[in-house]
N, C-alpha and C. Protein backbone atom coordinates (compact mmCIF):
# COMPACT_ATOMS: atom_id res chain seq x y z
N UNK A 1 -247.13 -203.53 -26.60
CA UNK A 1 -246.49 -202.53 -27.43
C UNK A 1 -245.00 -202.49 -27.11
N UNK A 2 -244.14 -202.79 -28.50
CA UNK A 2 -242.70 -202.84 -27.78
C UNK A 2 -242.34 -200.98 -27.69
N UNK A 3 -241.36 -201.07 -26.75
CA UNK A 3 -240.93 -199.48 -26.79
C UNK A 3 -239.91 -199.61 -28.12
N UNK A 4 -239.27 -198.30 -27.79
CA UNK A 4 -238.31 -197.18 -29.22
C UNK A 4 -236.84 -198.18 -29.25
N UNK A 5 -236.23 -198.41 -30.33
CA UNK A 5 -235.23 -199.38 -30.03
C UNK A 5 -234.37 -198.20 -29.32
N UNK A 6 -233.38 -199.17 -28.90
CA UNK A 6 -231.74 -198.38 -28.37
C UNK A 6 -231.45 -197.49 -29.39
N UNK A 7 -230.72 -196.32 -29.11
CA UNK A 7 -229.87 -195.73 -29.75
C UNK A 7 -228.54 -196.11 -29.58
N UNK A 8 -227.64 -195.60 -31.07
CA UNK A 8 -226.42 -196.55 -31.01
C UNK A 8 -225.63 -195.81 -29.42
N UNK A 9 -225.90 -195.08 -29.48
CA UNK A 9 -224.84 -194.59 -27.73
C UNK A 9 -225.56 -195.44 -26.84
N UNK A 10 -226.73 -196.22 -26.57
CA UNK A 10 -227.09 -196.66 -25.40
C UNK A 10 -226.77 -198.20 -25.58
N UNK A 11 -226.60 -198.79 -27.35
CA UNK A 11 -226.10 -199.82 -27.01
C UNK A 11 -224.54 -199.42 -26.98
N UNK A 12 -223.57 -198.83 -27.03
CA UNK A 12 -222.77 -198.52 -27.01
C UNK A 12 -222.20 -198.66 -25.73
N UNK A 13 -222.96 -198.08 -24.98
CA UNK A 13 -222.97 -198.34 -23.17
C UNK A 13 -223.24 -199.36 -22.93
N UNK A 14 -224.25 -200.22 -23.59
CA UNK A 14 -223.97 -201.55 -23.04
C UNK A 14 -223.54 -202.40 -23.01
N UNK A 15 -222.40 -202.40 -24.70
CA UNK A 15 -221.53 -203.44 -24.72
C UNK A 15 -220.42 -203.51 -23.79
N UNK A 16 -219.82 -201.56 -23.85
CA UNK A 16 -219.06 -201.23 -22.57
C UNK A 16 -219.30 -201.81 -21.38
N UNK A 17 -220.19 -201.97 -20.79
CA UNK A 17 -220.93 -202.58 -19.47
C UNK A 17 -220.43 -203.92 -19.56
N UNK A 18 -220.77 -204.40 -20.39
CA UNK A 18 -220.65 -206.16 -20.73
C UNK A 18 -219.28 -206.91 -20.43
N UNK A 19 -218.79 -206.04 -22.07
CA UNK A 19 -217.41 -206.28 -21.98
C UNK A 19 -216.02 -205.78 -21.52
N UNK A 20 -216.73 -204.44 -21.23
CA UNK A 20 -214.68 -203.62 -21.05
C UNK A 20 -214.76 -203.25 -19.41
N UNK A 21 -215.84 -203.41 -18.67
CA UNK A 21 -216.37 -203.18 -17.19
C UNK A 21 -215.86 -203.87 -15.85
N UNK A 22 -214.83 -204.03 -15.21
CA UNK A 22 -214.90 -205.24 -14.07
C UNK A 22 -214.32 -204.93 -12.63
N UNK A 23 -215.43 -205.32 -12.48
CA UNK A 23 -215.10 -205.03 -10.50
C UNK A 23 -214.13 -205.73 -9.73
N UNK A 24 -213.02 -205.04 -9.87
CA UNK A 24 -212.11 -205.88 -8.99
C UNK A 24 -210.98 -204.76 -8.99
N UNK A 25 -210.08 -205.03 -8.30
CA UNK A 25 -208.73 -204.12 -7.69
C UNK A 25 -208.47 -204.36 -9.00
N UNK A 26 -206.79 -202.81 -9.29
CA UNK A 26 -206.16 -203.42 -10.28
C UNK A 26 -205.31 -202.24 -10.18
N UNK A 27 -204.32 -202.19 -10.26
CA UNK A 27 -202.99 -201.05 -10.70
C UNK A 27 -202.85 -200.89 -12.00
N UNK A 28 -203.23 -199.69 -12.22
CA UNK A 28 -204.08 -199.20 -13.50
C UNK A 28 -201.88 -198.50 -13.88
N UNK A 29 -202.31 -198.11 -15.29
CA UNK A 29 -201.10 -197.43 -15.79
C UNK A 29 -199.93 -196.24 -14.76
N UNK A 30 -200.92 -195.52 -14.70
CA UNK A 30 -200.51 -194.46 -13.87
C UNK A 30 -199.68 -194.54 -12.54
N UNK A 31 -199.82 -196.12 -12.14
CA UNK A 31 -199.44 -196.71 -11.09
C UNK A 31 -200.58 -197.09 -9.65
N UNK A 32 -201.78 -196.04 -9.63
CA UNK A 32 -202.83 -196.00 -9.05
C UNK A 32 -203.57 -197.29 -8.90
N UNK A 33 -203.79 -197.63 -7.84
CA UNK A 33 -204.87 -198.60 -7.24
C UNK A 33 -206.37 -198.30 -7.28
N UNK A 34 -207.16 -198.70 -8.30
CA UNK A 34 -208.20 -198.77 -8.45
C UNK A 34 -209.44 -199.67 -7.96
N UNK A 35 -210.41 -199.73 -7.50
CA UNK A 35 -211.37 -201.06 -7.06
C UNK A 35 -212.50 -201.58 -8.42
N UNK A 36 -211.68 -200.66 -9.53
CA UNK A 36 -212.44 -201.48 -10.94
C UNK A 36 -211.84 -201.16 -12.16
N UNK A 37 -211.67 -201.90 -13.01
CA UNK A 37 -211.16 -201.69 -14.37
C UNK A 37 -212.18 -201.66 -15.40
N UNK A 38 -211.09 -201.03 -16.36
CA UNK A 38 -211.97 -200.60 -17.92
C UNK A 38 -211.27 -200.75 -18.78
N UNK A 39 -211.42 -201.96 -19.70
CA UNK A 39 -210.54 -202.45 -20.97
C UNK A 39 -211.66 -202.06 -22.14
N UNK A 40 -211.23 -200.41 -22.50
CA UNK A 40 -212.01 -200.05 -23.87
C UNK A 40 -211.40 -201.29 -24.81
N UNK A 41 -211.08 -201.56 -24.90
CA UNK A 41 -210.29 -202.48 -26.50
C UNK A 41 -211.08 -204.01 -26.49
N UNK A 42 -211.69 -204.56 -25.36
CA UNK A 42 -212.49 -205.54 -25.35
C UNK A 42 -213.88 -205.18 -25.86
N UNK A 43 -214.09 -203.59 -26.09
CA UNK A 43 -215.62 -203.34 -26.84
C UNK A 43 -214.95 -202.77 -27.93
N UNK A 44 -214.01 -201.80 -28.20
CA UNK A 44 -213.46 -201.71 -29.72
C UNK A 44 -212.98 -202.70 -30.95
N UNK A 45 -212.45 -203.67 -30.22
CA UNK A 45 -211.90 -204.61 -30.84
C UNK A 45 -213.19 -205.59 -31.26
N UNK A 46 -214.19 -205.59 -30.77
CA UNK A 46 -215.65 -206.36 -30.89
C UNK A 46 -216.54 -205.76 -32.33
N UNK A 47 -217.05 -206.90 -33.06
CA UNK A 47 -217.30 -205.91 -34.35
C UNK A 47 -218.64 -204.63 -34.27
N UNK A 48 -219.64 -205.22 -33.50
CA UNK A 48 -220.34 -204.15 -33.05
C UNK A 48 -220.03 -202.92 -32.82
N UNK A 49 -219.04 -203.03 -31.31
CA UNK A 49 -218.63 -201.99 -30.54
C UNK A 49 -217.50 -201.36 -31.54
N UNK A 50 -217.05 -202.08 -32.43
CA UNK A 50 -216.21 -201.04 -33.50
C UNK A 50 -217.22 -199.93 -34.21
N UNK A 51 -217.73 -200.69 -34.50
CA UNK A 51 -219.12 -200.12 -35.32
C UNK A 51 -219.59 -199.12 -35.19
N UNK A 52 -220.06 -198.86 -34.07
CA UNK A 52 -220.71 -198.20 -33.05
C UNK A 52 -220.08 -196.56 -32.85
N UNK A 53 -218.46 -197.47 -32.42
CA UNK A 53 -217.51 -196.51 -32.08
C UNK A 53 -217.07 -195.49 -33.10
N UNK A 54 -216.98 -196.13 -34.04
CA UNK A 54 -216.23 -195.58 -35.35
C UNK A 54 -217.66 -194.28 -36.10
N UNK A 55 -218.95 -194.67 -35.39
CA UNK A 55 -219.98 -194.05 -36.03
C UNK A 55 -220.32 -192.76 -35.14
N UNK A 56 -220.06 -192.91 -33.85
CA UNK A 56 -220.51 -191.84 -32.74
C UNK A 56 -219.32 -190.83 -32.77
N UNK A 57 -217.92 -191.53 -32.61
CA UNK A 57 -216.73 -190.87 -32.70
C UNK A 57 -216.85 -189.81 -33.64
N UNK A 58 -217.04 -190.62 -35.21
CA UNK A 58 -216.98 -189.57 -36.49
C UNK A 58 -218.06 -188.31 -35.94
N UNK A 59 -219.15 -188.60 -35.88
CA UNK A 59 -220.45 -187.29 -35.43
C UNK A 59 -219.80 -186.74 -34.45
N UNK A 60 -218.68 -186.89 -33.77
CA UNK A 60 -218.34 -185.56 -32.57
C UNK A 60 -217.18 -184.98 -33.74
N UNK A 61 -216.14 -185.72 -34.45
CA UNK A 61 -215.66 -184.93 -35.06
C UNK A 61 -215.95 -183.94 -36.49
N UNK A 62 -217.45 -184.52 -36.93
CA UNK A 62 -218.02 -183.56 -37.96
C UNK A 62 -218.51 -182.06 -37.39
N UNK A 63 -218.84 -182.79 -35.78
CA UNK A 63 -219.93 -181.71 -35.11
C UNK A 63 -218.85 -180.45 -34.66
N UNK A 64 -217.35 -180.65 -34.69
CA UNK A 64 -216.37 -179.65 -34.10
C UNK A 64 -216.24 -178.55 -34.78
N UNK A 65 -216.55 -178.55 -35.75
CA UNK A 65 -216.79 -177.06 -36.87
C UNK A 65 -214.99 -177.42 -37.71
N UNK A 66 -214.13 -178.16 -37.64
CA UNK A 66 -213.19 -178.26 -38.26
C UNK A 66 -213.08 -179.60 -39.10
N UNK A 67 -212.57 -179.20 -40.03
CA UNK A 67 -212.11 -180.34 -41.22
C UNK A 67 -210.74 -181.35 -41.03
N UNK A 68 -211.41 -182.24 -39.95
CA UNK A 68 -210.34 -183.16 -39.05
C UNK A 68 -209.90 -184.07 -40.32
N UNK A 69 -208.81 -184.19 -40.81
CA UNK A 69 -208.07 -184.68 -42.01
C UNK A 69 -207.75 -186.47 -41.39
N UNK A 70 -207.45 -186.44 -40.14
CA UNK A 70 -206.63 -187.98 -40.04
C UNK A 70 -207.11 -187.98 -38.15
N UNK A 71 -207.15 -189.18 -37.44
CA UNK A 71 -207.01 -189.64 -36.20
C UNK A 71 -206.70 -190.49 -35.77
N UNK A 72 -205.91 -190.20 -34.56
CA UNK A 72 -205.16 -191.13 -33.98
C UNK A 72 -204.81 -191.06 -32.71
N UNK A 73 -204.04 -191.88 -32.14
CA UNK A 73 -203.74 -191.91 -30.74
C UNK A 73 -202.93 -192.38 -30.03
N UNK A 74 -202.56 -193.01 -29.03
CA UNK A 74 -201.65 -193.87 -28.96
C UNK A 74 -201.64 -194.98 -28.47
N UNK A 75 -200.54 -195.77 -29.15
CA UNK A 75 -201.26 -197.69 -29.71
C UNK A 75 -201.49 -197.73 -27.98
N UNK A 76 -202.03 -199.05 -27.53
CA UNK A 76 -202.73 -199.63 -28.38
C UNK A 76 -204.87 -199.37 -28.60
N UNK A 77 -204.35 -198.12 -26.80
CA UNK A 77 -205.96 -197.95 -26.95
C UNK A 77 -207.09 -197.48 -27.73
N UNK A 78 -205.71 -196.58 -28.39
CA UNK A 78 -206.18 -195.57 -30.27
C UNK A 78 -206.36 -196.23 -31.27
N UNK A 79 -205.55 -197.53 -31.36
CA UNK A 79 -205.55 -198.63 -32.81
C UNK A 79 -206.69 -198.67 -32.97
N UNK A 80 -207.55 -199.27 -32.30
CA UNK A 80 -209.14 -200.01 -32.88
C UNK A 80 -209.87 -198.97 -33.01
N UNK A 81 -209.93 -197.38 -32.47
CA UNK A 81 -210.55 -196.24 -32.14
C UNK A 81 -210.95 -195.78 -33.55
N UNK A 82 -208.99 -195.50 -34.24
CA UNK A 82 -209.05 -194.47 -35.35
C UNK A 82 -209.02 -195.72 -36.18
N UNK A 83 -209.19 -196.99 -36.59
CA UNK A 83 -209.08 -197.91 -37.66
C UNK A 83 -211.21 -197.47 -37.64
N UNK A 84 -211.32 -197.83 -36.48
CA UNK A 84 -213.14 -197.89 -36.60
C UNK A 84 -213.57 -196.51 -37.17
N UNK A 85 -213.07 -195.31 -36.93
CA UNK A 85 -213.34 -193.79 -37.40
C UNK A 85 -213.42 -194.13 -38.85
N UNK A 86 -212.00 -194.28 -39.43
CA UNK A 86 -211.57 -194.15 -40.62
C UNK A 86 -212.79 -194.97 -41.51
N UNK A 87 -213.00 -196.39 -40.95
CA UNK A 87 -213.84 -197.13 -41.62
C UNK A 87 -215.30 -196.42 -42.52
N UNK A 88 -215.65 -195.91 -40.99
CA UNK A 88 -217.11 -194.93 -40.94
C UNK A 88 -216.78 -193.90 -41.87
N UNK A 89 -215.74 -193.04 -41.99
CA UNK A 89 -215.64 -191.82 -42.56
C UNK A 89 -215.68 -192.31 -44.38
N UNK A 90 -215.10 -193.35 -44.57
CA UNK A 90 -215.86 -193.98 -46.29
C UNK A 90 -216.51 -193.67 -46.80
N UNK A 91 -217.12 -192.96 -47.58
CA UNK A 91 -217.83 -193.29 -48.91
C UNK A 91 -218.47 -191.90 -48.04
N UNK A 92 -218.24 -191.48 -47.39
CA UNK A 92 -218.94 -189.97 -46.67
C UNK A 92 -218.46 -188.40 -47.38
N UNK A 93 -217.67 -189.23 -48.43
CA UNK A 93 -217.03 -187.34 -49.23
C UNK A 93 -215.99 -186.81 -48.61
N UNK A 94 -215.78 -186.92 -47.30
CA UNK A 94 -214.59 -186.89 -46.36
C UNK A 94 -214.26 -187.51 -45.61
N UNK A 95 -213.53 -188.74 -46.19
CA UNK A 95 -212.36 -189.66 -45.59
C UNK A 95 -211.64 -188.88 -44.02
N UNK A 96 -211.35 -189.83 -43.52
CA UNK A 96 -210.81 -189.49 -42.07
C UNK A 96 -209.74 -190.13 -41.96
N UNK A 97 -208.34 -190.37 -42.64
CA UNK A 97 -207.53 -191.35 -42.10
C UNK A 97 -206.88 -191.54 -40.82
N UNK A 98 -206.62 -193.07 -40.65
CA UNK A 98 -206.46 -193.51 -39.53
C UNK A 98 -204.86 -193.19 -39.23
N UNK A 99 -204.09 -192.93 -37.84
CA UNK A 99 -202.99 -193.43 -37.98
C UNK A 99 -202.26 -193.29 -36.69
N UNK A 100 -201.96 -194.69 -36.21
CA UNK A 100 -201.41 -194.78 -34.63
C UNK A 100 -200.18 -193.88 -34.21
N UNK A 101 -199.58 -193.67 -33.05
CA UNK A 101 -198.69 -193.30 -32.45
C UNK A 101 -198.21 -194.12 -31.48
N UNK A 102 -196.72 -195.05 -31.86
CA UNK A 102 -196.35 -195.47 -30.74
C UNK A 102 -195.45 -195.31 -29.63
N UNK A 103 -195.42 -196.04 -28.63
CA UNK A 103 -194.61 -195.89 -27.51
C UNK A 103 -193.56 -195.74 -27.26
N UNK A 104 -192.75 -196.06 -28.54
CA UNK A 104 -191.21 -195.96 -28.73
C UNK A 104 -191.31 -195.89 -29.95
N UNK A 105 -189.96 -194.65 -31.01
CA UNK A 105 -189.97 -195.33 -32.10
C UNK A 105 -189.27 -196.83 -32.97
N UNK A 106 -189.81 -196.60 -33.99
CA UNK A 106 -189.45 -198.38 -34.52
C UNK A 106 -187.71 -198.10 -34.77
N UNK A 107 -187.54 -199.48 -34.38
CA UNK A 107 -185.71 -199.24 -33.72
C UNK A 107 -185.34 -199.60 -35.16
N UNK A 108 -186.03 -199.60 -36.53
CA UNK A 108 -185.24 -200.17 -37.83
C UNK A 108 -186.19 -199.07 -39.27
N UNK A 109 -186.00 -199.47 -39.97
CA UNK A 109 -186.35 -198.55 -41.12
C UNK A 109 -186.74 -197.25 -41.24
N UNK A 110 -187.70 -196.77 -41.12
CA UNK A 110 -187.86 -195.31 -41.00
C UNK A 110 -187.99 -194.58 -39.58
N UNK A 111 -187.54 -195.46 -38.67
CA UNK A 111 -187.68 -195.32 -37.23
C UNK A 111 -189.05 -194.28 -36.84
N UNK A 112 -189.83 -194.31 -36.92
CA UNK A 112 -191.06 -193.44 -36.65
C UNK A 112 -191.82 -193.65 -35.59
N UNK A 113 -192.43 -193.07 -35.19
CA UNK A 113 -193.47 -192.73 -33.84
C UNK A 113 -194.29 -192.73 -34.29
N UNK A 114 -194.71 -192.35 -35.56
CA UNK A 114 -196.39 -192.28 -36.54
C UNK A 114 -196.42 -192.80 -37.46
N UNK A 115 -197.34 -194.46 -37.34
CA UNK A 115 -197.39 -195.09 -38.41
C UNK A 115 -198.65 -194.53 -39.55
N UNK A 116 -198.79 -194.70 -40.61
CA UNK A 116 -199.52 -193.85 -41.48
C UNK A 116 -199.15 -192.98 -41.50
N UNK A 117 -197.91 -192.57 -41.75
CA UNK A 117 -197.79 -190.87 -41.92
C UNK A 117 -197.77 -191.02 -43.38
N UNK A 118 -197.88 -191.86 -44.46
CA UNK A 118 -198.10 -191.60 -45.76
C UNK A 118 -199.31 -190.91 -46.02
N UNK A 119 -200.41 -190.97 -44.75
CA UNK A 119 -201.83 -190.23 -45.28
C UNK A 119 -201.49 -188.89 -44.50
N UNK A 120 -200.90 -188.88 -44.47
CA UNK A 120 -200.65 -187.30 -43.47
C UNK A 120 -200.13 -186.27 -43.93
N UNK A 121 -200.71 -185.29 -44.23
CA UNK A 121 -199.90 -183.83 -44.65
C UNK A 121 -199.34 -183.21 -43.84
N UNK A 122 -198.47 -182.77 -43.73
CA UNK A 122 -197.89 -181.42 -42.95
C UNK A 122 -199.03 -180.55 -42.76
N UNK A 123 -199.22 -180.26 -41.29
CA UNK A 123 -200.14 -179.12 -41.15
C UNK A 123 -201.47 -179.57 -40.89
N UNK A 124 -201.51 -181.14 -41.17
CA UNK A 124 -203.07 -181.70 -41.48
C UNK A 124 -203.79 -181.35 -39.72
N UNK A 125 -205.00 -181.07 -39.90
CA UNK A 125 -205.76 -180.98 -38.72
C UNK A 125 -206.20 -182.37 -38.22
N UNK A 126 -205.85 -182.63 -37.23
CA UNK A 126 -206.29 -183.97 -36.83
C UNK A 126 -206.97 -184.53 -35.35
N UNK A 127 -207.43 -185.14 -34.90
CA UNK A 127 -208.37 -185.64 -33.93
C UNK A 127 -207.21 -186.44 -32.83
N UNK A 128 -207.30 -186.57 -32.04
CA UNK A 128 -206.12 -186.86 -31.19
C UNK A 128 -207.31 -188.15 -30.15
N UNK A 129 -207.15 -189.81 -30.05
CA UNK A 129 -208.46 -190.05 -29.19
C UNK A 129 -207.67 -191.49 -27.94
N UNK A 130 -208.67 -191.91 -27.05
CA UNK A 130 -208.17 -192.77 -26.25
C UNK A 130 -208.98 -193.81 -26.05
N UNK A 131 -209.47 -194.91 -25.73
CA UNK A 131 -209.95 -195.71 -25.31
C UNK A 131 -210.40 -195.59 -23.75
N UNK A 132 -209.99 -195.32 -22.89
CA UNK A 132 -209.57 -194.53 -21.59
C UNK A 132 -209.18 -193.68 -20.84
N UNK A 133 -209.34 -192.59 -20.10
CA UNK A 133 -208.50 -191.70 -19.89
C UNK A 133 -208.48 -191.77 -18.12
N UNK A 134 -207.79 -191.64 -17.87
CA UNK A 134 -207.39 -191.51 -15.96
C UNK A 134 -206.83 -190.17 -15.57
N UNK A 135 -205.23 -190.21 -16.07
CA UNK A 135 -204.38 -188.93 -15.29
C UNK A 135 -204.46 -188.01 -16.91
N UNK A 136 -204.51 -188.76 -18.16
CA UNK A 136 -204.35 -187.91 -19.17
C UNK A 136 -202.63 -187.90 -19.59
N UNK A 137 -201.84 -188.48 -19.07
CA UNK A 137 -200.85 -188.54 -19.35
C UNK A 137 -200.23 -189.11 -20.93
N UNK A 138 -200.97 -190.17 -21.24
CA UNK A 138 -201.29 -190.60 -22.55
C UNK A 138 -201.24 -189.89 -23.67
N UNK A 139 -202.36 -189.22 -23.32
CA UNK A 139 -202.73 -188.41 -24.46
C UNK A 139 -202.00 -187.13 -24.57
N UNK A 140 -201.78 -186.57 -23.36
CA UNK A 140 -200.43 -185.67 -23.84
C UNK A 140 -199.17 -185.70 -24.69
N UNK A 141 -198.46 -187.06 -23.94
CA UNK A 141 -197.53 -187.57 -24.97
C UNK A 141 -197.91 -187.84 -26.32
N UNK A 142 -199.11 -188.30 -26.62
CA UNK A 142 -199.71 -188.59 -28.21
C UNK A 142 -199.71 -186.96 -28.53
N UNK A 143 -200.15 -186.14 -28.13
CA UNK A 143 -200.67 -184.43 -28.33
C UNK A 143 -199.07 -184.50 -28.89
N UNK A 144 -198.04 -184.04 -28.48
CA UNK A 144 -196.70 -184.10 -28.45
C UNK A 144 -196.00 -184.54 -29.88
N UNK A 145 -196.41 -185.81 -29.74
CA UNK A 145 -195.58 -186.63 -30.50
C UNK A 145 -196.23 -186.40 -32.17
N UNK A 146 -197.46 -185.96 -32.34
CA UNK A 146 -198.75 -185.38 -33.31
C UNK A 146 -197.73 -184.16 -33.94
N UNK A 147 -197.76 -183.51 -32.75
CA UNK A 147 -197.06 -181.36 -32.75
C UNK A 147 -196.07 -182.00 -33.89
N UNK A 148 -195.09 -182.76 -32.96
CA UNK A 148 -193.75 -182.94 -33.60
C UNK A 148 -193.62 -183.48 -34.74
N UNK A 149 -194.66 -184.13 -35.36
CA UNK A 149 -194.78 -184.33 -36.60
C UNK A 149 -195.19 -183.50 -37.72
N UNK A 150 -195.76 -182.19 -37.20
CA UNK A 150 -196.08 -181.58 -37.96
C UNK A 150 -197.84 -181.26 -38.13
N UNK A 151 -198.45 -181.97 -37.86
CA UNK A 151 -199.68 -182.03 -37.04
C UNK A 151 -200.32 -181.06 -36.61
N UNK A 152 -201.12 -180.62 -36.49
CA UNK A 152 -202.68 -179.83 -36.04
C UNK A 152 -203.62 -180.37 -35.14
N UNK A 153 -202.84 -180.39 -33.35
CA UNK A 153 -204.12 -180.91 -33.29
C UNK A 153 -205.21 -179.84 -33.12
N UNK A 154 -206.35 -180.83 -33.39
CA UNK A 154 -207.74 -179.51 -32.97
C UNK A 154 -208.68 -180.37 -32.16
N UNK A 155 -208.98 -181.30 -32.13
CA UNK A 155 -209.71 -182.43 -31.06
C UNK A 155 -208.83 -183.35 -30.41
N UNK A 156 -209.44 -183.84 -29.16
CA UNK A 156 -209.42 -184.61 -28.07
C UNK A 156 -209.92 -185.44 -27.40
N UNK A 157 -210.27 -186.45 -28.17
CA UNK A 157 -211.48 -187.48 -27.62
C UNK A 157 -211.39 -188.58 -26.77
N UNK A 158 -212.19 -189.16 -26.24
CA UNK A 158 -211.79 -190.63 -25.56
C UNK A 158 -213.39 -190.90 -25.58
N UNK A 159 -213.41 -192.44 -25.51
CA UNK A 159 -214.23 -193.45 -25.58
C UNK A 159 -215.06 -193.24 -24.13
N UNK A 160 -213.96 -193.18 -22.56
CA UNK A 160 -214.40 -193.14 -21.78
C UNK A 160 -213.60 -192.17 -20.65
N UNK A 161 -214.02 -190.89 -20.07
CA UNK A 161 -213.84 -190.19 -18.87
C UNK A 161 -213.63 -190.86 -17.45
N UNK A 162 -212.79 -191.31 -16.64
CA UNK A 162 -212.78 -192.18 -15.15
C UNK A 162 -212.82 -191.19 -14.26
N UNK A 163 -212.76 -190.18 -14.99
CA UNK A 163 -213.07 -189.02 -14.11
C UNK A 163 -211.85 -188.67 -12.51
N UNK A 164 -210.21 -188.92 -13.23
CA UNK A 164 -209.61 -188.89 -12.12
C UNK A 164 -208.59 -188.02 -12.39
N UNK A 165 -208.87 -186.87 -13.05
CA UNK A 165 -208.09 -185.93 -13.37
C UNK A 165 -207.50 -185.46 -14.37
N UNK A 166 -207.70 -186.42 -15.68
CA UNK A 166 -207.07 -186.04 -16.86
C UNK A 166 -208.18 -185.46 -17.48
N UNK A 167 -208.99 -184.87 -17.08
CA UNK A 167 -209.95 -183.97 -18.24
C UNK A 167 -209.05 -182.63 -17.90
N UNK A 168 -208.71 -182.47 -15.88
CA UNK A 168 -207.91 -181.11 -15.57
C UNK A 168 -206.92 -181.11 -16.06
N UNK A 169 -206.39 -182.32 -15.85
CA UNK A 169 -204.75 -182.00 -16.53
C UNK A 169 -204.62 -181.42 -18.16
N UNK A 170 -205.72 -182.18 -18.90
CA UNK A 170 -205.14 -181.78 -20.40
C UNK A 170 -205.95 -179.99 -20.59
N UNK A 171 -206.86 -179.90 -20.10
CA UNK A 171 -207.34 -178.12 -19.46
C UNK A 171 -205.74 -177.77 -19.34
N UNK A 172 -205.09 -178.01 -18.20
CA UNK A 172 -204.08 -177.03 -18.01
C UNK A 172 -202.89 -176.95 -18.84
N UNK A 173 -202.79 -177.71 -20.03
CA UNK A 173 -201.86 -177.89 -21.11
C UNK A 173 -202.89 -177.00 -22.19
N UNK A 174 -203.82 -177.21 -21.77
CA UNK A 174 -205.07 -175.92 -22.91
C UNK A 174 -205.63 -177.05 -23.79
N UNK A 175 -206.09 -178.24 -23.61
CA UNK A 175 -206.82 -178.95 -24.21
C UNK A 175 -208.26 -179.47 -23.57
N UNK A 176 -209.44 -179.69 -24.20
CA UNK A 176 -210.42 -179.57 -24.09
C UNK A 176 -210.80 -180.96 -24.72
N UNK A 177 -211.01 -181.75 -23.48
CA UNK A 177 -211.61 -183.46 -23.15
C UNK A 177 -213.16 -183.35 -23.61
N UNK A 178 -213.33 -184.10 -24.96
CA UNK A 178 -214.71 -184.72 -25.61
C UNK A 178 -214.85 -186.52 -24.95
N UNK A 179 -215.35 -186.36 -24.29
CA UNK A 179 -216.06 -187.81 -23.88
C UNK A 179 -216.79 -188.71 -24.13
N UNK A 180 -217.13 -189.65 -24.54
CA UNK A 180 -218.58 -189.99 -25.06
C UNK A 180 -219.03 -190.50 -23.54
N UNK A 181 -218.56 -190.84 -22.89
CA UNK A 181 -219.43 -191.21 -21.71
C UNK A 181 -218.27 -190.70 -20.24
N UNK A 182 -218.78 -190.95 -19.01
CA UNK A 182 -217.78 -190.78 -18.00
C UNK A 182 -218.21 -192.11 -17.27
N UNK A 183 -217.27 -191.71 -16.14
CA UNK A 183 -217.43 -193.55 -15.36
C UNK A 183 -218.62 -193.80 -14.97
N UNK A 184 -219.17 -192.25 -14.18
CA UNK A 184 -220.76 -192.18 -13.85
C UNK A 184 -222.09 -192.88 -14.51
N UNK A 185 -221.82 -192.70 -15.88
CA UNK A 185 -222.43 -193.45 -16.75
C UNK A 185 -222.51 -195.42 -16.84
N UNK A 186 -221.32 -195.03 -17.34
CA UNK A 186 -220.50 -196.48 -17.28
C UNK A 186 -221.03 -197.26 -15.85
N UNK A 187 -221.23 -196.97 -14.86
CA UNK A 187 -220.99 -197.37 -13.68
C UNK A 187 -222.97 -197.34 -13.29
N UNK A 188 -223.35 -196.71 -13.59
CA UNK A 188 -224.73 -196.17 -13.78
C UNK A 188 -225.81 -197.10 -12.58
């Protein structure tokens, strides 16, 4: 008798495992010495793990009780995040558009920090997400750079929790870390 298949969160965890998982030292962003890395974008960027992502992501932002208009984050761990959301949110009656935030703005034409701001209203409520989170520093600056556009945020997501302080840190700025998994998991 075969058992119950996977659910998409458990293969979800396991592509994570597979592909974005690796045991070895590494000086992570923050500057911090770690004894393992986590490249969300090697399971986002994968068509499955887009899949996957873009399908579990959307159900935390239907499940928030708000009418999240657009999501995004900042490039490049947000690119594959909110392109996979947006995909899923199709043909669902409420579209989710996608739209990055980058690291500098563009040094020529409309010089911007938020690409897609053609789908963006003033005021729009929007989903703020990461591929990773460590100190949370990231996503603050994305929180920020969102405000300053005019933006709403109302969610806070990431792919994965490392559980090294940025769930407290964005708490003490008054934001409230949605996870789909933590390292505990991941690490399991």
């Amino acid at each position: 008798m075969h058992g119950a298949a996977p659910s998409e969160r458990d293969r979800l965890l396991a592509l994570l495992r597979r592909l974005s998982y690796e045991n070895r030292p590494v000086t992570l962003t923050s500057g911090r010495q770690s004894d393992y890395y986590v490249d969300g974008k090697q399971t986002t960027l994968h068509s499955e793990g887009a899949f996957l992502t873009g399908r579990l992501l959307l159900e935390r932002i239907r499940r928030c009780g708000e009418a999240i208009s657009a999501v995004g984050g900042p490039t490049m761990g947000a690119d594959p995040i909110a392109t996979a959301v947006s995909v899923a949110s199709w043909g669902t009656g409420e579209p989710v558009h996608a739209f990055y935030i980058r690291k500098e703005p563009k040094g020529h034409g409309k010089n911007l920090w938020i690409e897609g701001d053609k789908n963006l209203v003033f005021g729009a409520p929007v989903a703020i997400v990461e591929d990773v989170v460590t100190t949370g520093g990231s996503l603050l600056k994305a929180i920020d750079r969102a405000t300053e556009h005019g933006l709403q945020v109302r969610l806070v997501l990431t792919l994965l929790d490392r559980n090294e302080g940025g769930r407290e840190r964005l708490a003490e700025h008054g934001w409230r870390l949605d996870a789909l998994y933590s390292i505990d998991e991941l690490r399991g």
